[in-house]
Structures are given as C-alpha cells and as structure tokens.
Protein backbone atom coordinates (compact mmCIF):
# COMPACT_ATOMS: atom_id res chain seq x y z
CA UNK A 1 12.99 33.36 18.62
CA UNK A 2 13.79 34.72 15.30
CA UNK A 3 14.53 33.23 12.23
CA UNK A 4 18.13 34.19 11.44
CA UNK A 5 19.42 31.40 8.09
CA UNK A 6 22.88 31.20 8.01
CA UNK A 7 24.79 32.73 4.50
CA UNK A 8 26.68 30.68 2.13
CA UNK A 9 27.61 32.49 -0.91
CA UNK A 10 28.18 28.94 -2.37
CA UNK A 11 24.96 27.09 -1.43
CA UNK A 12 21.45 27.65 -0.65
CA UNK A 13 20.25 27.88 2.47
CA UNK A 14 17.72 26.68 4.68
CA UNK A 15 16.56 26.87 8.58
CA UNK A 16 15.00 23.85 10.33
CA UNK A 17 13.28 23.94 13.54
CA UNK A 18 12.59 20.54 14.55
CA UNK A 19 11.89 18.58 17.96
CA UNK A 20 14.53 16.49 19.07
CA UNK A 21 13.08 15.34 23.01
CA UNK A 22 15.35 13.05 25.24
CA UNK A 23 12.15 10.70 24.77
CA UNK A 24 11.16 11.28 21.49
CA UNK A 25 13.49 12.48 18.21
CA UNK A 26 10.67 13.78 15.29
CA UNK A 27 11.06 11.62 12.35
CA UNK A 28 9.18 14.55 9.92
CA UNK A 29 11.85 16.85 11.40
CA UNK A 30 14.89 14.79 10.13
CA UNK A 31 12.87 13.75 6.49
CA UNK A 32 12.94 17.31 6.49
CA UNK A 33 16.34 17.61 7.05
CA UNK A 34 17.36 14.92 4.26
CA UNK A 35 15.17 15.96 1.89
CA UNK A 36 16.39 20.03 1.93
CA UNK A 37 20.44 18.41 2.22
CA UNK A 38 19.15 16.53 -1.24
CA UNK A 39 17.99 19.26 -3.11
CA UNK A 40 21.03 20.78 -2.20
CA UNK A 41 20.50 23.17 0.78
CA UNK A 42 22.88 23.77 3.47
CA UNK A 43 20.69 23.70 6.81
CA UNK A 44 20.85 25.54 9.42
CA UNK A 45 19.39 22.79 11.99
CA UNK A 46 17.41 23.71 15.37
CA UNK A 47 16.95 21.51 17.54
CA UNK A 48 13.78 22.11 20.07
CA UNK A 49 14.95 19.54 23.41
CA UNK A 50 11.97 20.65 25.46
CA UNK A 51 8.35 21.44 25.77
CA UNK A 52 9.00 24.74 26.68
CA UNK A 53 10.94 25.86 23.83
CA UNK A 54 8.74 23.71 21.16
CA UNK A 55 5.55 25.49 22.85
CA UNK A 56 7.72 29.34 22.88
CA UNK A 57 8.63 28.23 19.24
CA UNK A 58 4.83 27.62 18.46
CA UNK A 59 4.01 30.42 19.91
CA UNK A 60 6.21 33.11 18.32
CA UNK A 61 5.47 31.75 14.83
CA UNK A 62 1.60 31.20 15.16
CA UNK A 63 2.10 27.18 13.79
CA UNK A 64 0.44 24.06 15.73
CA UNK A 65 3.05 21.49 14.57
CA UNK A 66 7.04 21.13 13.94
CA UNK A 67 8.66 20.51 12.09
CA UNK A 68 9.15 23.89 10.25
CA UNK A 69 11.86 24.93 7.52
CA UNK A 70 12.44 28.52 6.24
CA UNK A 71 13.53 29.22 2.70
CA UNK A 72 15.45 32.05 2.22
CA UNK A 73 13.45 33.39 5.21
CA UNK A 74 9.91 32.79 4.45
CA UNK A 75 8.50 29.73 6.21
CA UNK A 76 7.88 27.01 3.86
CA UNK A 77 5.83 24.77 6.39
CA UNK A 78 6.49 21.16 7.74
CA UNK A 79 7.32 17.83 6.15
CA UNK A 80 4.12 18.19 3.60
CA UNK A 81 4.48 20.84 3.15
CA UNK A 82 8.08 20.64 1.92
CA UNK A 83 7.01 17.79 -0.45
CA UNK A 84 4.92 20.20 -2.41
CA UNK A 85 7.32 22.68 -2.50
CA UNK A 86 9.69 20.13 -3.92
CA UNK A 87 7.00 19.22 -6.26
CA UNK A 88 6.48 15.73 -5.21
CA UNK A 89 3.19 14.21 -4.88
CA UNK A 90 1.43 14.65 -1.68
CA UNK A 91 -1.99 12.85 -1.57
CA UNK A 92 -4.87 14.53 0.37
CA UNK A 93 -7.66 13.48 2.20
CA UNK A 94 -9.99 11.45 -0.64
CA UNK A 95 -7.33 10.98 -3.07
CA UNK A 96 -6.38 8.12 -4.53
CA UNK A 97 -3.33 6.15 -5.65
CA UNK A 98 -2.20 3.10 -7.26
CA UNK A 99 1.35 2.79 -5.70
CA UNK A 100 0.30 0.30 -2.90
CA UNK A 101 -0.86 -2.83 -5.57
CA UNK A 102 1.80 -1.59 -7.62
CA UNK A 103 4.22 -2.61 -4.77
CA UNK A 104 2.42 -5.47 -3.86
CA UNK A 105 2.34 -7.16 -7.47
CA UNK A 106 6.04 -5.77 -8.94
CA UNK A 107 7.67 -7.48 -5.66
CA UNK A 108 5.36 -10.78 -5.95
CA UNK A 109 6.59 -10.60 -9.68
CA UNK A 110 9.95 -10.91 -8.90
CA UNK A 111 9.75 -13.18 -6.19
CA UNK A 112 8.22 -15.51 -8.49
CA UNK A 113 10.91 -15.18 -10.63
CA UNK A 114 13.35 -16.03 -8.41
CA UNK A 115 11.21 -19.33 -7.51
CA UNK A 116 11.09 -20.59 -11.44
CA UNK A 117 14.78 -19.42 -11.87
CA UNK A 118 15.58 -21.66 -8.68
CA UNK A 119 13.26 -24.81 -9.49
CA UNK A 120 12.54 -24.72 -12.97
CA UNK A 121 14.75 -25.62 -16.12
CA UNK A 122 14.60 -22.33 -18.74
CA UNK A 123 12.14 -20.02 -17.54
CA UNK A 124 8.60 -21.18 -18.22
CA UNK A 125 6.39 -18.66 -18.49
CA UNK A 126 3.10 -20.09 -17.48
CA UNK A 127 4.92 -21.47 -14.59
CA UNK A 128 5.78 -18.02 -13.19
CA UNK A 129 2.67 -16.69 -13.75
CA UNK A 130 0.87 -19.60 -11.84
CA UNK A 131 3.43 -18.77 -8.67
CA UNK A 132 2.88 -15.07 -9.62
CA UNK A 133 -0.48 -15.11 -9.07
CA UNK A 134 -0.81 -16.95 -5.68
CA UNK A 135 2.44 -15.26 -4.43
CA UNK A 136 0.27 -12.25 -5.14
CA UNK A 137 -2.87 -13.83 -3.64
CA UNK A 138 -1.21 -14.63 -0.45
CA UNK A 139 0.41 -11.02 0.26
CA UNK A 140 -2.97 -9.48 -0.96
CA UNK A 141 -4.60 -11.91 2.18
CA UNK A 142 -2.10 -10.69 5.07
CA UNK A 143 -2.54 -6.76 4.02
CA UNK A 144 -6.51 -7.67 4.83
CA UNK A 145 -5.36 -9.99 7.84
CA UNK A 146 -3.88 -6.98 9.40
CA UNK A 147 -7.02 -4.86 10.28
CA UNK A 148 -9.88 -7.32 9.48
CA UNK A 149 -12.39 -5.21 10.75
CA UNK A 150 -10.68 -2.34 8.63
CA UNK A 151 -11.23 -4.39 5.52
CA UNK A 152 -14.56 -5.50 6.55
CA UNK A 153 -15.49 -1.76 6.13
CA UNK A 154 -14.25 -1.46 3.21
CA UNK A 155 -15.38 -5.00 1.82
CA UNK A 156 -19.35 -4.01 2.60
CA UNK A 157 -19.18 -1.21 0.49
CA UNK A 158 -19.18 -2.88 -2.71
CA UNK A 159 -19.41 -6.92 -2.17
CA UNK A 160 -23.01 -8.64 -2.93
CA UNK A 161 -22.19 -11.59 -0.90
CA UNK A 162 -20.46 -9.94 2.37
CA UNK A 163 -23.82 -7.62 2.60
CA UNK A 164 -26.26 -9.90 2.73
CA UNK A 165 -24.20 -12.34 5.12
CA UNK A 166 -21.40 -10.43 6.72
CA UNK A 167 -19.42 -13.33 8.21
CA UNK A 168 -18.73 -13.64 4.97
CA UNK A 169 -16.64 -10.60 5.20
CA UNK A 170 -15.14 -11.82 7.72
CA UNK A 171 -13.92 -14.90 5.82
CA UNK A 172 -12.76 -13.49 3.11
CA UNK A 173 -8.88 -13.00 4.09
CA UNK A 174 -9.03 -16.02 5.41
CA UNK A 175 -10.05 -18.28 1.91
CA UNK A 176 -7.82 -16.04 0.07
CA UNK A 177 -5.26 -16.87 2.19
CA UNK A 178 -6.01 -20.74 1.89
CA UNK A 179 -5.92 -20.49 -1.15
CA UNK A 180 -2.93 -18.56 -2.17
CA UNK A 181 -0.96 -21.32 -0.47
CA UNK A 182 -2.95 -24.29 -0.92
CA UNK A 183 -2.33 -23.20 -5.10
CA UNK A 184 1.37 -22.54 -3.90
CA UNK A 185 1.75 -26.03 -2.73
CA UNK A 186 -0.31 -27.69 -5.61
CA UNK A 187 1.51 -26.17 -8.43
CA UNK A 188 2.86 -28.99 -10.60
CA UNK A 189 1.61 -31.36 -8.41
CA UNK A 190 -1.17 -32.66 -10.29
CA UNK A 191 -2.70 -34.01 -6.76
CA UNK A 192 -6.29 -34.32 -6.52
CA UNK A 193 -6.47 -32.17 -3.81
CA UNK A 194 -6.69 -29.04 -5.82
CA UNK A 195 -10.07 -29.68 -5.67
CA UNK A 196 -10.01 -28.44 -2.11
CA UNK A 197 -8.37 -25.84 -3.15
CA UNK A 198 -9.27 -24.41 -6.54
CA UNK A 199 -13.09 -24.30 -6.07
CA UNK A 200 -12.68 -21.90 -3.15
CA UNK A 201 -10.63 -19.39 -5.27
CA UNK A 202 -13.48 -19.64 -8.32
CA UNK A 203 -15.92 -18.88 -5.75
CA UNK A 204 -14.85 -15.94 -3.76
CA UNK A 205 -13.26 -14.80 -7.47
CA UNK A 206 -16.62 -14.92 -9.02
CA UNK A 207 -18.28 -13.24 -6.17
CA UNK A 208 -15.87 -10.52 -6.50
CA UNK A 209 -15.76 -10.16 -9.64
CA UNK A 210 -19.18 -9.26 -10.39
CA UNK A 211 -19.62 -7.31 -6.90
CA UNK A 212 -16.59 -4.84 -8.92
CA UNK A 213 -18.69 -4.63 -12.11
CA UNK A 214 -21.96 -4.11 -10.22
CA UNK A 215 -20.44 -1.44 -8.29
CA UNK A 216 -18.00 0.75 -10.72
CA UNK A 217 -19.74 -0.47 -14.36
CA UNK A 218 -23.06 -1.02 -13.48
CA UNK A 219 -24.14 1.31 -10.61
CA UNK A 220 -21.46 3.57 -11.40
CA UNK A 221 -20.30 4.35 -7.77
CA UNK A 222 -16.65 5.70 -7.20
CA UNK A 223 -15.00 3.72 -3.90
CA UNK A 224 -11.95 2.78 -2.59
CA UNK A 225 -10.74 -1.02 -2.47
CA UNK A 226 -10.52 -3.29 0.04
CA UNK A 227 -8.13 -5.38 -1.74
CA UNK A 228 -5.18 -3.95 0.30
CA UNK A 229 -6.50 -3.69 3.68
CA UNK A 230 -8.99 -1.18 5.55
CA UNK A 231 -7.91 2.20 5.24
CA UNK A 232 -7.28 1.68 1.21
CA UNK A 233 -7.05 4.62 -0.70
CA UNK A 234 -7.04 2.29 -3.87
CA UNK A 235 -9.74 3.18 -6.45
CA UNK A 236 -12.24 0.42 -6.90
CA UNK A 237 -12.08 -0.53 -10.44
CA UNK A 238 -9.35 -2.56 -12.93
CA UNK A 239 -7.19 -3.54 -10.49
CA UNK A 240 -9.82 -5.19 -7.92
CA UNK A 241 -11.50 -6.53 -11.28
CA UNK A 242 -7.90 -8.52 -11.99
CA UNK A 243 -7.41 -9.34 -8.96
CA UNK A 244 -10.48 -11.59 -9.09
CA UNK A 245 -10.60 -12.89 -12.35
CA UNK A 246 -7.00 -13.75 -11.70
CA UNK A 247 -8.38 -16.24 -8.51
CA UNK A 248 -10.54 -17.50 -10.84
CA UNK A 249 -8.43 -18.60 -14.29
CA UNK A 250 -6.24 -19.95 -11.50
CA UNK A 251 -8.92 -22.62 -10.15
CA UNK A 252 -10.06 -23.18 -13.28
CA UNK A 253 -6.51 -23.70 -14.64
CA UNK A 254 -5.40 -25.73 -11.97
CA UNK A 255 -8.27 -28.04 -12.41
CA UNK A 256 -8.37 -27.87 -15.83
CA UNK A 257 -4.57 -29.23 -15.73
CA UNK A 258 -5.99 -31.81 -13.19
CA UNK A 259 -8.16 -33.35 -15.32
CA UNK A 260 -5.88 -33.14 -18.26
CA UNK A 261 -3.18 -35.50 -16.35
C-alpha cells in the first residue's frame, strides 16, 4: 500500500489514512481530516473498512495507530501529531494548563450575568459577583462529583484536613455543593438561614486555603489541583488559592449582610 497524494497545481495536498469500521468510524481520523481541509489542504481521504487492511496498513508503514496523514509525501503522524505540525498546543504527559478553570469561571461569569440582567434593575455589580461566585462554586462541586474517588486522590495530596481524616475528602464535593446553592438561594434573602449555609463555606474555605499556602508557599511542592476533578492537570497555586478565599468572603459577606439587616 503505497502512498500515492493526489496533484493539484492549485492547492496543497495531503493523504489521510484513517479507519472508518461498519462498527466504529475514528473520530482522530476525521479531526484530521477537518483540520488539514482548514489549513487549506485538499485531501486525498483513505478509508481503512476492515481489520485486515488497517493491520496490512500498519504493517507496511511500521506505525501502531491510525490515523495517519502524509504531507507532500512524508508522513506527518496522527491527530497529535498534526496539532504540532500546525503549531497548536499539544500538552504532554505532566504538563499543565489553565484552560479548564478558565472555562469553568468565563461561562459561570456570564451566566451570572444573564441572572442580574434578568432579575435585577441596572446591573449591580456586587450582585453578580455574589451569583458569580456560587454559580462558580456549584460547577466547581459537580466536576469533583464526577470521579469522587479521582478527586479524593488528588485532594490528599495537598489538604491538611482530608489527610488526617479522609472522609473528609470524601465530603468535600458534597459541602461545596451545599453550599454553592444554599448561597444561590439565600442571595438577597436576608433569611437567617444563611447561617446554615455560610459557616460551611468559611470552613472548608479556610481549610483550603491554608492547605494551598502550606503546600505551594510554604513547603514549596509543585502539584496539580483537585479543584476540577481527579485527573486535573491544573497547577496547584493562584487559582485553587481564589477559589477558597472566594468561599470564604462569601460566608462572611453573606453573614455580614445578615446581621446588617
């Protein structure tokens, strides 16, 4: 099976071997496909509909995996591989990124918007930021409430409180949870029963807090953060730091707004 791209003296070219199985249709193979059509390469596409030809392909061109493009006849390699080429960021094993709590808290930004621009006269500002915050508190909870035992993994790493007692751990998506939504409900509520509420979010945001300075100013360890789930390839540091002393101005705040009404 030779690799034979197709000429275009108006367009680069580019071959694609990819697997496309009556059961199964590569997803890699047609990001690959998508991604070479964007940069502005006709392809000439391969489809590989059985074992037999994926394994002869395989064979032929001493690779363990498809897909596979060619560039103007050398083999460029699969969908990572591509990516690089490209010059796009490809993160390997023990890298870290931002992107995920950048997601996480530019979505819960706007939907918070959206609730003060639907419920609110104007656009007060401390307003949003209170339903910012547990908007972003209650996302934060179901990324750990996902793979608890993932986060658990994570969590003991760093947090004072979940190794000495590691139920604690355990808990921990759970009270974040409550009380993303219990400050959700109570915001501008002045109800009493933000003291079921706020006290929880001082606690396991004071806890936190210091377990992240213990760990990254103090002991000066490099980790990953639990704050999205297990499997986090989020540094520990500034961000887990916020996302703490964000629980707690928010009990305090909510009490202190209590007690001022």
């Amino acid at each position: 099976m030779t690799v034979s791209p197709i000429t275009d003296s108006n367009a680069r070219t580019a071959t694609l071997y990819r697997m496309a199985m009556p059961g199964h249709l590569c997803p890699f193979g047609l990001k690959s496909k998508s991604m070479l059509e964007r940069k502005g390469y006709k392809v000439d596409d391969h489809l590989l509909t059985s074992r037999a030809e994926i394994d002869a392909f395989k064979a032929e061109h001493d690779v363990a995996t498809t897909p596979q493009a060619f560039i103007g006849g050398d083999r460029v390699g699969g969908y990572t591989d591509l990516k690089a080429h490209f010059g796009y960021q490809v993160l390997g094993k023990g890298d870290t990124t931002y992107r995920p709590v950048i997601a996480i808290f530019a979505a819960t930004a706007l939907l918070a918007v959206a609730i003060v621009l639907n419920l609110y006269d104007g656009f007060p500002l401390l307003t949003w930021a209170k339903w910012f915050f547990a908007a972003s508190m209650v996302v934060l909870a179901i990324q750990k409430l996902q793979d608890v035992e993932g986060f658990v993994n994570g969590f003991l790493g760093y947090d004072v409180l979940a190794r000495r007692y590691v139920p604690y751990g355990y808990a921990y998506p759970f009270a974040e949870l409550y009380a993303g939504v219990g400050m959700a409900a109570l915001i501008g509520t002045g109800s009493p029963l933000v003291w079921l509420v706020a006290p929880v979010a001082i606690f396991i945001g004071s806890i936190g807090a210091f377990s992240v300075v213990k760990a990254v100013y103090v002991d000066k360890r490099e980790l990953t953060c639990a704050c999205v789930g297990g499997g986090s390839n989020v540094p520990l540091g500034v961000i887990s730091l916020s996302e703490n002393v964000i629980m707690v101005l928010m009990g305090v705040w909510m009490l202190g707004t209590w007690a001022a009404g």
